[in-house]
C-alpha atoms as a PDB file:
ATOM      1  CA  UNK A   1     100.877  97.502  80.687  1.00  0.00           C
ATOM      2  CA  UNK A   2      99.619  94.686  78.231  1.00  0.00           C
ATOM      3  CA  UNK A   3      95.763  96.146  79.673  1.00  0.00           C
ATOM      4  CA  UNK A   4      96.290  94.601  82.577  1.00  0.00           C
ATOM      5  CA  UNK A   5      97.498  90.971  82.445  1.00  0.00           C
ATOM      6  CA  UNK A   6      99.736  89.881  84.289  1.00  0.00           C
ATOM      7  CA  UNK A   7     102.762  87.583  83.259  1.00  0.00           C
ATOM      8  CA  UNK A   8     102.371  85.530  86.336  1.00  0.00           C
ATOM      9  CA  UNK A   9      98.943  84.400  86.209  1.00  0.00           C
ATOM     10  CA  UNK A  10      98.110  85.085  82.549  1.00  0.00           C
ATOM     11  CA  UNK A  11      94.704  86.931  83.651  1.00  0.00           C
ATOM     12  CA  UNK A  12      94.166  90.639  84.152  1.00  0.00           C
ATOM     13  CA  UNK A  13      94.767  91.896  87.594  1.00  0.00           C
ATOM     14  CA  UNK A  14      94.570  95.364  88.216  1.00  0.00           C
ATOM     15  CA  UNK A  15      95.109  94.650  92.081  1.00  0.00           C
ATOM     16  CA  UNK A  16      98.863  93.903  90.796  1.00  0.00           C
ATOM     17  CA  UNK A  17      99.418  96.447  88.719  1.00  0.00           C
ATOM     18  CA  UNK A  18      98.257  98.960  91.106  1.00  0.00           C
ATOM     19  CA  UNK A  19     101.079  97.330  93.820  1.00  0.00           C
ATOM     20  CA  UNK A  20     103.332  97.216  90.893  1.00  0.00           C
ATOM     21  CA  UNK A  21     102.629 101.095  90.503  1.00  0.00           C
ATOM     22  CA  UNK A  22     103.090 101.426  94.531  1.00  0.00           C
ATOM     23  CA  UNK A  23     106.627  99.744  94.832  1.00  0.00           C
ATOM     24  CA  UNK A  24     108.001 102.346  92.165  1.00  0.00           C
ATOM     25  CA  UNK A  25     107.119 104.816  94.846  1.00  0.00           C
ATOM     26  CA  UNK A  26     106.646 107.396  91.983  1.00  0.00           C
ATOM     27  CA  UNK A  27     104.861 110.601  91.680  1.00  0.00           C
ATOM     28  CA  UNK A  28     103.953 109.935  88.504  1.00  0.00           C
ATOM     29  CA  UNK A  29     103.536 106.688  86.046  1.00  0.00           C
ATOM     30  CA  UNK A  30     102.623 106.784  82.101  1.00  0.00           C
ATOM     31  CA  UNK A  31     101.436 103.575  81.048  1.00  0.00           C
ATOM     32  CA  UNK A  32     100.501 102.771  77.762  1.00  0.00           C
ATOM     33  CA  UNK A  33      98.460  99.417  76.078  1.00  0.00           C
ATOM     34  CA  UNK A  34      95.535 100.945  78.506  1.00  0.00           C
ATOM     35  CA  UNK A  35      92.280  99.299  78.221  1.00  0.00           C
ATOM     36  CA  UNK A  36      89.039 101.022  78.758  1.00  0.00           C
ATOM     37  CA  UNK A  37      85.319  99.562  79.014  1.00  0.00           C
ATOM     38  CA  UNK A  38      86.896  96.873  76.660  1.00  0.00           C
ATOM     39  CA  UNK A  39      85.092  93.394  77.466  1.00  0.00           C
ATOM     40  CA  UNK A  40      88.838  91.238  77.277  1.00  0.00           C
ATOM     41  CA  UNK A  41      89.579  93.049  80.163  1.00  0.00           C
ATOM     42  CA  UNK A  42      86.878  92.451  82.429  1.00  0.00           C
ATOM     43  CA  UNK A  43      84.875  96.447  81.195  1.00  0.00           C
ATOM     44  CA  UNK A  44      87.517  98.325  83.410  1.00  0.00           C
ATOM     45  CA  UNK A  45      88.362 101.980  83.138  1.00  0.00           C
ATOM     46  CA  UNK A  46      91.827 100.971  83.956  1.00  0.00           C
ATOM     47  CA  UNK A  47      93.061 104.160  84.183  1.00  0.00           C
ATOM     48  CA  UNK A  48      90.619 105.724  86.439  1.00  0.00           C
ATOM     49  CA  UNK A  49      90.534 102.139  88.512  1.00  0.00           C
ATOM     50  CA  UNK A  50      94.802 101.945  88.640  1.00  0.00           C
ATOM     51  CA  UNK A  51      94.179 105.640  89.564  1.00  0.00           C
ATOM     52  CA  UNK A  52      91.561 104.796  92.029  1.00  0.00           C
ATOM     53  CA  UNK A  53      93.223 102.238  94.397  1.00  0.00           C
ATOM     54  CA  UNK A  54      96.241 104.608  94.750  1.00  0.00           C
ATOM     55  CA  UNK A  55      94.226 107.856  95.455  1.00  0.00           C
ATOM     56  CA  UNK A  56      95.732 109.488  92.651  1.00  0.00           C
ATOM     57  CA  UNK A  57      94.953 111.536  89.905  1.00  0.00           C
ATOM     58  CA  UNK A  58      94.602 110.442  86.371  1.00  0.00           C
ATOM     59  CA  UNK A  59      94.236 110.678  82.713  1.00  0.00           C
ATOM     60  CA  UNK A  60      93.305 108.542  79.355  1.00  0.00           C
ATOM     61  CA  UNK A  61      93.935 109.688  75.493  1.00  0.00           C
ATOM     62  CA  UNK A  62      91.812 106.633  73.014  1.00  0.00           C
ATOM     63  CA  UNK A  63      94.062 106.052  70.226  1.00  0.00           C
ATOM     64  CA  UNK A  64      90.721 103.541  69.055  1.00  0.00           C
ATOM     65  CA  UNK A  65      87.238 102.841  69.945  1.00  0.00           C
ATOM     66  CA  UNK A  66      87.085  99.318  69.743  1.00  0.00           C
ATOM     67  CA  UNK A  67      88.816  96.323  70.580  1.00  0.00           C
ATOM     68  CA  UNK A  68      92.766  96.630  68.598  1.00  0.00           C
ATOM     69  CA  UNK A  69      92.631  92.661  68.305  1.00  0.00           C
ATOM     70  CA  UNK A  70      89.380  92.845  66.492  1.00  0.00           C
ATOM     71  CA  UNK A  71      87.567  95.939  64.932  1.00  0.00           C
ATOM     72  CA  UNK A  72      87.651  99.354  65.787  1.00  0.00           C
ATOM     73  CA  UNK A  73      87.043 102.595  64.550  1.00  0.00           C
ATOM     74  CA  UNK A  74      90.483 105.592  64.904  1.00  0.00           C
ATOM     75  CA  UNK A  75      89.404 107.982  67.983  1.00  0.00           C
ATOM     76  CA  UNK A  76      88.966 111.227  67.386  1.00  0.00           C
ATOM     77  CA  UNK A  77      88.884 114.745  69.332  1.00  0.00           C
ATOM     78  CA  UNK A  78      85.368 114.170  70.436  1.00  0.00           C
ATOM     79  CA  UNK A  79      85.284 110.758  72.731  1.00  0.00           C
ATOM     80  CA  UNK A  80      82.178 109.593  72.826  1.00  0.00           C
ATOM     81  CA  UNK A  81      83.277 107.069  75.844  1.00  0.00           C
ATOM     82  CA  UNK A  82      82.429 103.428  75.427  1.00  0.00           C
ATOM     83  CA  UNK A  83      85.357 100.854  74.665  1.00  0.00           C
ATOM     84  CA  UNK A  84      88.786 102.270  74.025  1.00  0.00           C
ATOM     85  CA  UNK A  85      92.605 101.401  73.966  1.00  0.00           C
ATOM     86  CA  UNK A  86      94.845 103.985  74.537  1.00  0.00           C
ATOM     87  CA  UNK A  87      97.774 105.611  77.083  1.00  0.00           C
ATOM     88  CA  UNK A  88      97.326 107.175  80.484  1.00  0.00           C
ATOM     89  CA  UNK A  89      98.680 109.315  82.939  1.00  0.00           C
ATOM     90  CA  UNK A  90      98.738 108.592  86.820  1.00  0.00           C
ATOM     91  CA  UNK A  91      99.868 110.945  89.156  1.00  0.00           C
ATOM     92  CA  UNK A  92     100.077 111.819  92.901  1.00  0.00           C
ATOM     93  CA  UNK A  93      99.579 115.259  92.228  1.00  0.00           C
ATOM     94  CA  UNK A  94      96.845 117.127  90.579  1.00  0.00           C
ATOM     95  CA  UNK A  95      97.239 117.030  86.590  1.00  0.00           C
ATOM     96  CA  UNK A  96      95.851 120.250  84.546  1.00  0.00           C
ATOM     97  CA  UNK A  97      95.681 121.113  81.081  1.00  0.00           C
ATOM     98  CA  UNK A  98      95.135 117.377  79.590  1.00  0.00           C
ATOM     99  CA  UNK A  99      95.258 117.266  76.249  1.00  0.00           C
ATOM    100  CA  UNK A 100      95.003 114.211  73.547  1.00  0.00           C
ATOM    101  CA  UNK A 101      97.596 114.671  70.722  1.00  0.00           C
ATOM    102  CA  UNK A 102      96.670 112.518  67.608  1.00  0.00           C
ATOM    103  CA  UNK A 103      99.954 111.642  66.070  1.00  0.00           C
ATOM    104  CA  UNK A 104     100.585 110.958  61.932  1.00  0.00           C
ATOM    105  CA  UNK A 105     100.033 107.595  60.473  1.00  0.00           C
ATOM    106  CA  UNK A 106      96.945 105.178  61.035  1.00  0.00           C
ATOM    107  CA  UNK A 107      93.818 104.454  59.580  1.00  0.00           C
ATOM    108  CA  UNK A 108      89.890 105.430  60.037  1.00  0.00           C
ATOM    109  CA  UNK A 109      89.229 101.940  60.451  1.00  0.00           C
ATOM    110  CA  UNK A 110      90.667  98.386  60.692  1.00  0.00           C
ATOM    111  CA  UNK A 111      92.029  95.651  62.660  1.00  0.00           C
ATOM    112  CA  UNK A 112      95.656  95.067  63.285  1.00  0.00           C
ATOM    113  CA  UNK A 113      96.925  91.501  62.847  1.00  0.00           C
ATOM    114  CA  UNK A 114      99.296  89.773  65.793  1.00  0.00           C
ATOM    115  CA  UNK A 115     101.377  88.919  62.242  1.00  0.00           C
ATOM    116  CA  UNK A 116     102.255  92.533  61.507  1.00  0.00           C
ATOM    117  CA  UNK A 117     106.167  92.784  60.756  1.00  0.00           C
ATOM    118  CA  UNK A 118     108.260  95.740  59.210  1.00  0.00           C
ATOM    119  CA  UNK A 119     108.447  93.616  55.790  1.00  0.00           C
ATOM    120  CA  UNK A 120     104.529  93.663  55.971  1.00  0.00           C
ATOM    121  CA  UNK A 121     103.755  97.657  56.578  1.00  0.00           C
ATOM    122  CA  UNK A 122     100.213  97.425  55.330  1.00  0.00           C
ATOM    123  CA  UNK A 123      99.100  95.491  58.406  1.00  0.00           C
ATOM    124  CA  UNK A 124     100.113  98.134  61.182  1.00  0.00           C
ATOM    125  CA  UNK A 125      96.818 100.542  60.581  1.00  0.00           C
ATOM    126  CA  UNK A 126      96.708 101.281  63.750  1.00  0.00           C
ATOM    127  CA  UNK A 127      96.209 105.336  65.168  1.00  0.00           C
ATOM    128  CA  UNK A 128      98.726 106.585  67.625  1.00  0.00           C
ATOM    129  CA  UNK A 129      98.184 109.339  70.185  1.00  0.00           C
ATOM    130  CA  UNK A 130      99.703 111.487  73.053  1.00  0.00           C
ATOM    131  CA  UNK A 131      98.452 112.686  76.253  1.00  0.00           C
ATOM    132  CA  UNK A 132     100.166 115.568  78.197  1.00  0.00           C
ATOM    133  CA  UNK A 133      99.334 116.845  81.148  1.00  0.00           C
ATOM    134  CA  UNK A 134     100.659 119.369  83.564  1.00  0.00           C
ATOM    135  CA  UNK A 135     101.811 119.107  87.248  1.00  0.00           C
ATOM    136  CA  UNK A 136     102.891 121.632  89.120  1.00  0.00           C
ATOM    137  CA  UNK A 137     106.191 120.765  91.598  1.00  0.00           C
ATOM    138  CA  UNK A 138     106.943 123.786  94.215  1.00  0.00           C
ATOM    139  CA  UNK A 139     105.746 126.200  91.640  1.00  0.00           C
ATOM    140  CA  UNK A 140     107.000 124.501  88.752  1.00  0.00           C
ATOM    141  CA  UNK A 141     104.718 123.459  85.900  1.00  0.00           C
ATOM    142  CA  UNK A 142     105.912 120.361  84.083  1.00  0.00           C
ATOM    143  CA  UNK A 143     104.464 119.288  81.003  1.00  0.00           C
ATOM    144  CA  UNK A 144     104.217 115.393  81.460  1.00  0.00           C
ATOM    145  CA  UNK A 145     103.743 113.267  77.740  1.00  0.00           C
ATOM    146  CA  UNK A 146     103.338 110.254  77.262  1.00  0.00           C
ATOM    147  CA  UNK A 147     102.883 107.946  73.901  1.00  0.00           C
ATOM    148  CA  UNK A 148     102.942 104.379  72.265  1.00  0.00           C
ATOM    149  CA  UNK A 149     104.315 104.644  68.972  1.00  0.00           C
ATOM    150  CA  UNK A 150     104.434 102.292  66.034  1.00  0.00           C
ATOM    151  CA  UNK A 151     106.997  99.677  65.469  1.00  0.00           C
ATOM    152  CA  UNK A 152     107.321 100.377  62.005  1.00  0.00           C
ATOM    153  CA  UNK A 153     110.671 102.731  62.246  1.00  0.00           C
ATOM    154  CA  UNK A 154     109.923 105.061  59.662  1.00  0.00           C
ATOM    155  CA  UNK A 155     106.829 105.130  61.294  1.00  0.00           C
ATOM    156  CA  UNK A 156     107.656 105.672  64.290  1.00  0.00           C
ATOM    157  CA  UNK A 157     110.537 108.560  63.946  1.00  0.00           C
ATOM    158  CA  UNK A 158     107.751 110.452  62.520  1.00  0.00           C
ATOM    159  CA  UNK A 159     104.819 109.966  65.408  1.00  0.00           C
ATOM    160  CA  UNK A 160     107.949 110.676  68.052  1.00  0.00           C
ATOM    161  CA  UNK A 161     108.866 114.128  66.011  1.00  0.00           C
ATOM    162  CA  UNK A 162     105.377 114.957  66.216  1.00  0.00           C
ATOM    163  CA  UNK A 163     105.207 113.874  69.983  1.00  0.00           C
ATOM    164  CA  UNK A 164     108.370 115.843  70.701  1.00  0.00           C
ATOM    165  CA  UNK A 165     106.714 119.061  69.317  1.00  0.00           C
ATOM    166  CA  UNK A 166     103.732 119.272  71.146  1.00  0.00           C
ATOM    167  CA  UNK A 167     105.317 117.957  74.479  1.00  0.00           C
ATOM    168  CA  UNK A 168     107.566 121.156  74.194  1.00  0.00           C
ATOM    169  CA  UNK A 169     104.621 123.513  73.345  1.00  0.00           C
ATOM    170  CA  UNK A 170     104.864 126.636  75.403  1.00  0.00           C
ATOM    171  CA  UNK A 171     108.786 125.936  75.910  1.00  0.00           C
ATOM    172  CA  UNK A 172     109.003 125.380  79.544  1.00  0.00           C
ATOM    173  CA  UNK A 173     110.205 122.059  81.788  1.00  0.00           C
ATOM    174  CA  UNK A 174     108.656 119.061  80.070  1.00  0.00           C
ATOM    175  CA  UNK A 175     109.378 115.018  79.701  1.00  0.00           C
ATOM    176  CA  UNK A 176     108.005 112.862  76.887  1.00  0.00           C
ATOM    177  CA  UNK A 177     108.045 109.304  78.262  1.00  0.00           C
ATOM    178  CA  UNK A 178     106.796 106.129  77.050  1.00  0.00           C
ATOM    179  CA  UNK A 179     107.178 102.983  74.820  1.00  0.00           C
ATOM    180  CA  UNK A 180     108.589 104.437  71.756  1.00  0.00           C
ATOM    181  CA  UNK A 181     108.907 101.227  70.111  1.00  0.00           C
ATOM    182  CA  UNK A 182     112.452 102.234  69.065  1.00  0.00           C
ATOM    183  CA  UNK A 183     116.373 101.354  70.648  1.00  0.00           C
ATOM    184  CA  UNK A 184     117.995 104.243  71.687  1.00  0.00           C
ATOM    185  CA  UNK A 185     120.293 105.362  68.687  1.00  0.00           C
ATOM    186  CA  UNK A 186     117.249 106.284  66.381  1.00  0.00           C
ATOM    187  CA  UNK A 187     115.660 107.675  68.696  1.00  0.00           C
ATOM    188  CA  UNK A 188     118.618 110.304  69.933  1.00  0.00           C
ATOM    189  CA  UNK A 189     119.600 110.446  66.542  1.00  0.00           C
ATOM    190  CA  UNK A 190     115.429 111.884  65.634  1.00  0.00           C
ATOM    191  CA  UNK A 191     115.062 114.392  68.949  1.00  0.00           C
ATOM    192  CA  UNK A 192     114.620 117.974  68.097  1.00  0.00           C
ATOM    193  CA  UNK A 193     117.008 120.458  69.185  1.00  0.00           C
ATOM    194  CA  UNK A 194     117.059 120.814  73.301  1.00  0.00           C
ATOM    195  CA  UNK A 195     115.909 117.401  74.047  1.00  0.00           C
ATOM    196  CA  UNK A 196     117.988 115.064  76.071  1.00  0.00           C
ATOM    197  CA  UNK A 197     118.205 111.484  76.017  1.00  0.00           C
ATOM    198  CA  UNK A 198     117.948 110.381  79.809  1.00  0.00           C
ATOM    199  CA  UNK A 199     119.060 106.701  79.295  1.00  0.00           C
ATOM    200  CA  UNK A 200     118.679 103.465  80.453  1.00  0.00           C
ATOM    201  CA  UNK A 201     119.060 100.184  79.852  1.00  0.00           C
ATOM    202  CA  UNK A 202     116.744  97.395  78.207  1.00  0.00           C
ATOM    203  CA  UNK A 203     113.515  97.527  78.827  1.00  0.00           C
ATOM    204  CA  UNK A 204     111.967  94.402  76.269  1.00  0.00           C
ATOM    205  CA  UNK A 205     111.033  91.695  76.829  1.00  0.00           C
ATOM    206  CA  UNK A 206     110.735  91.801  80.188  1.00  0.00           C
ATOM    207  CA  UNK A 207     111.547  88.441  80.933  1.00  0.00           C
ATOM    208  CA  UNK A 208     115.019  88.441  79.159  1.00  0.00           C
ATOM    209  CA  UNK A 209     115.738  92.432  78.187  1.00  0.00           C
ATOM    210  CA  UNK A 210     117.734  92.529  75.142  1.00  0.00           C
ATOM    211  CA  UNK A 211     116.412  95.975  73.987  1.00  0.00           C
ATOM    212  CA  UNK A 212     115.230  99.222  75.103  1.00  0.00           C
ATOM    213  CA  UNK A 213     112.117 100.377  73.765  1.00  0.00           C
ATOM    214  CA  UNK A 214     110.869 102.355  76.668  1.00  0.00           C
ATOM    215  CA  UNK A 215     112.439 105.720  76.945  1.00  0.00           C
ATOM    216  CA  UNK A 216     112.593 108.972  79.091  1.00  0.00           C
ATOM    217  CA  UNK A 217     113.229 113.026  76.916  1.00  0.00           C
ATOM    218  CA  UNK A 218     113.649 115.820  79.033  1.00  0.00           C
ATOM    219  CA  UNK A 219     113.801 119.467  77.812  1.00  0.00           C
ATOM    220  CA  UNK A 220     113.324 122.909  79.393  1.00  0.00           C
ATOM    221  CA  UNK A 221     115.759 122.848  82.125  1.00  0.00           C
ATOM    222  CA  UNK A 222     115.022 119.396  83.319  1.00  0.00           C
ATOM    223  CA  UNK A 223     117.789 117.229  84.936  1.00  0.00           C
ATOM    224  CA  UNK A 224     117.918 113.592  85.117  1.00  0.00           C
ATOM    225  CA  UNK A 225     119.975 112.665  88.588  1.00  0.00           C
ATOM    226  CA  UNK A 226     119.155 108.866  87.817  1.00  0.00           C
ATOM    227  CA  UNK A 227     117.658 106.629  85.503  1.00  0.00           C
ATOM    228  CA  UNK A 228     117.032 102.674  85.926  1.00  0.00           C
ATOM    229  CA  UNK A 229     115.006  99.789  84.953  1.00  0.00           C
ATOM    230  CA  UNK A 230     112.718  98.092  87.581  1.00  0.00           C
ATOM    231  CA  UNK A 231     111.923  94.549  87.972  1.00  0.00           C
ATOM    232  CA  UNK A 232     108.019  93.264  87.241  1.00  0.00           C
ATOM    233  CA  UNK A 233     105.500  90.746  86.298  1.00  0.00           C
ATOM    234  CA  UNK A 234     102.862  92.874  85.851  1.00  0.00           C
ATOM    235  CA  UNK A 235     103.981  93.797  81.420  1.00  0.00           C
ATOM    236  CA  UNK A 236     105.780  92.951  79.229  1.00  0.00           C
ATOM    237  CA  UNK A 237     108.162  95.829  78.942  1.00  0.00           C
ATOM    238  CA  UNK A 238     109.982  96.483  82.285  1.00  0.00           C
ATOM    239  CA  UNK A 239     109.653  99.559  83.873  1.00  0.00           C
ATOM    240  CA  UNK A 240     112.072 102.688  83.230  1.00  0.00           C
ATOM    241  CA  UNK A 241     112.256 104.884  86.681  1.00  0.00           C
ATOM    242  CA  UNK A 242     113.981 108.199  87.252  1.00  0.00           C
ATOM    243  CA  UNK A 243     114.544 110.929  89.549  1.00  0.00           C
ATOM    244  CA  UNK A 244     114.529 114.706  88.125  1.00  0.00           C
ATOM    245  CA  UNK A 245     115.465 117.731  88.884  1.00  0.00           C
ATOM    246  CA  UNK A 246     113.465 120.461  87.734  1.00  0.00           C
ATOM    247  CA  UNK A 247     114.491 124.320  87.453  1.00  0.00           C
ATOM    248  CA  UNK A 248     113.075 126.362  89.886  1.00  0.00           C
ATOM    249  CA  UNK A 249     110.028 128.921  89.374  1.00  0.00           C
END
């Protein structure tokens, strides 16, 4: 959700992500780029704020304390609160069982320069992490995951093996969603056994898709009926939106 700016006014406005959020008429939304305390953004717990004008239920994994566009320090299992950058969870229903998943790859410490490119690994320092969650549908528990992973490929094939593995822990219904910061070939050709591909279409940049880098797994008995990209100003990645089926209790 680029923490909160907006494309159409250049200035964070949570008041249009939340409608943003609304108009999906989802259950529930992983969003990733999530600011919290963080002073660019105006010292918002976005998460529990987005969460907060929908009267929904929510939840935040730091992958740093710190700003990302200046120094910061790599989260760790204990948050101490204070300024972080990380993904989130909202959800109409309750979520249980949160969990942060620190993924492989990233430094202690560092700052990650707007100039990072593939040809210039050494620049993209920065930590990587997962939050699941479960929500229970008509007696079904579904393990929700979501994750931003690194552009560097090689990189990023490893955080999303990693992702895939705890998403499936326990071996029942469960989606990994999220910016995956990879089209869809490496990413199908990467997927453990039993995960499905939902696909899609292009999902970056927002304002003229070329690629998709925003993608939907589904394992355990979950069925996608449909799959699409949404319109918005509110990021720039467009939203991915789809309607499951999940097996029953």
């Amino acid at each position: 959700m680029l923490h909160g700016i907006s494309l159409r006014s250049g200035m964070v406005d949570l008041a249009a992500a939340a409608d943003a959020v609304r108009d999906l008429d989802a259950d529930i939304v992983a969003v990733q780029e999530v600011d919290r305390d963080l002073e660019r953004s105006g010292g918002e717990h976005q998460a529990a704020v987005l969460a907060g004008r929908l009267g929904w239920d929510w939840a935040f994994a730091p992958a740093v304390l710190g700003d990302p566009g200046e120094r910061w320090t790599a989260a760790g299992a204990d948050d101490p609160g204070g300024g972080a950058y990380g993904v989130g969870l909202l959800s109409r229903l309750p979520l249980s069982d949160v969990r942060r998943i620190a993924l492989p790859g990233g430094a202690s410490a560092g700052a990650r320069s707007p100039g990072a490119t593939p040809q210039r690994p050494g620049w993209d320092h920065e930590p990587r992490v997962a939050v699941r969650a479960v929500v229970t549908v008509a007696g079904t528990a579904l393990g929700v995951t979501t994750t931003h992973l690194s552009y560097l490929p090689w990189r990023g094939l490893a955080q999303l093996r990693a992702a895939a593995r705890a998403a499936a822990a326990g071996g029942g219904p469960a989606v990994l969603v999220g910016d995956l910061n990879l089209p869809v070939a490496p990413v199908r050709a990467a997927l453990p056994r039993r995960w499905t591909h939902a696909g899609g279409a292009a999902t970056y940049p927002s304002w003229r898709p070329r690629v998709q880098l925003d993608h939907l797994l589904v394992t355990g008995g979950v069925a996608v009926r449909s799959v699409a990209v949404a319109g918005g100003t509110t990021s720039d990645h467009l939203p991915l939106v789809a309607d499951l089926v999940l097996p029953a209790a």
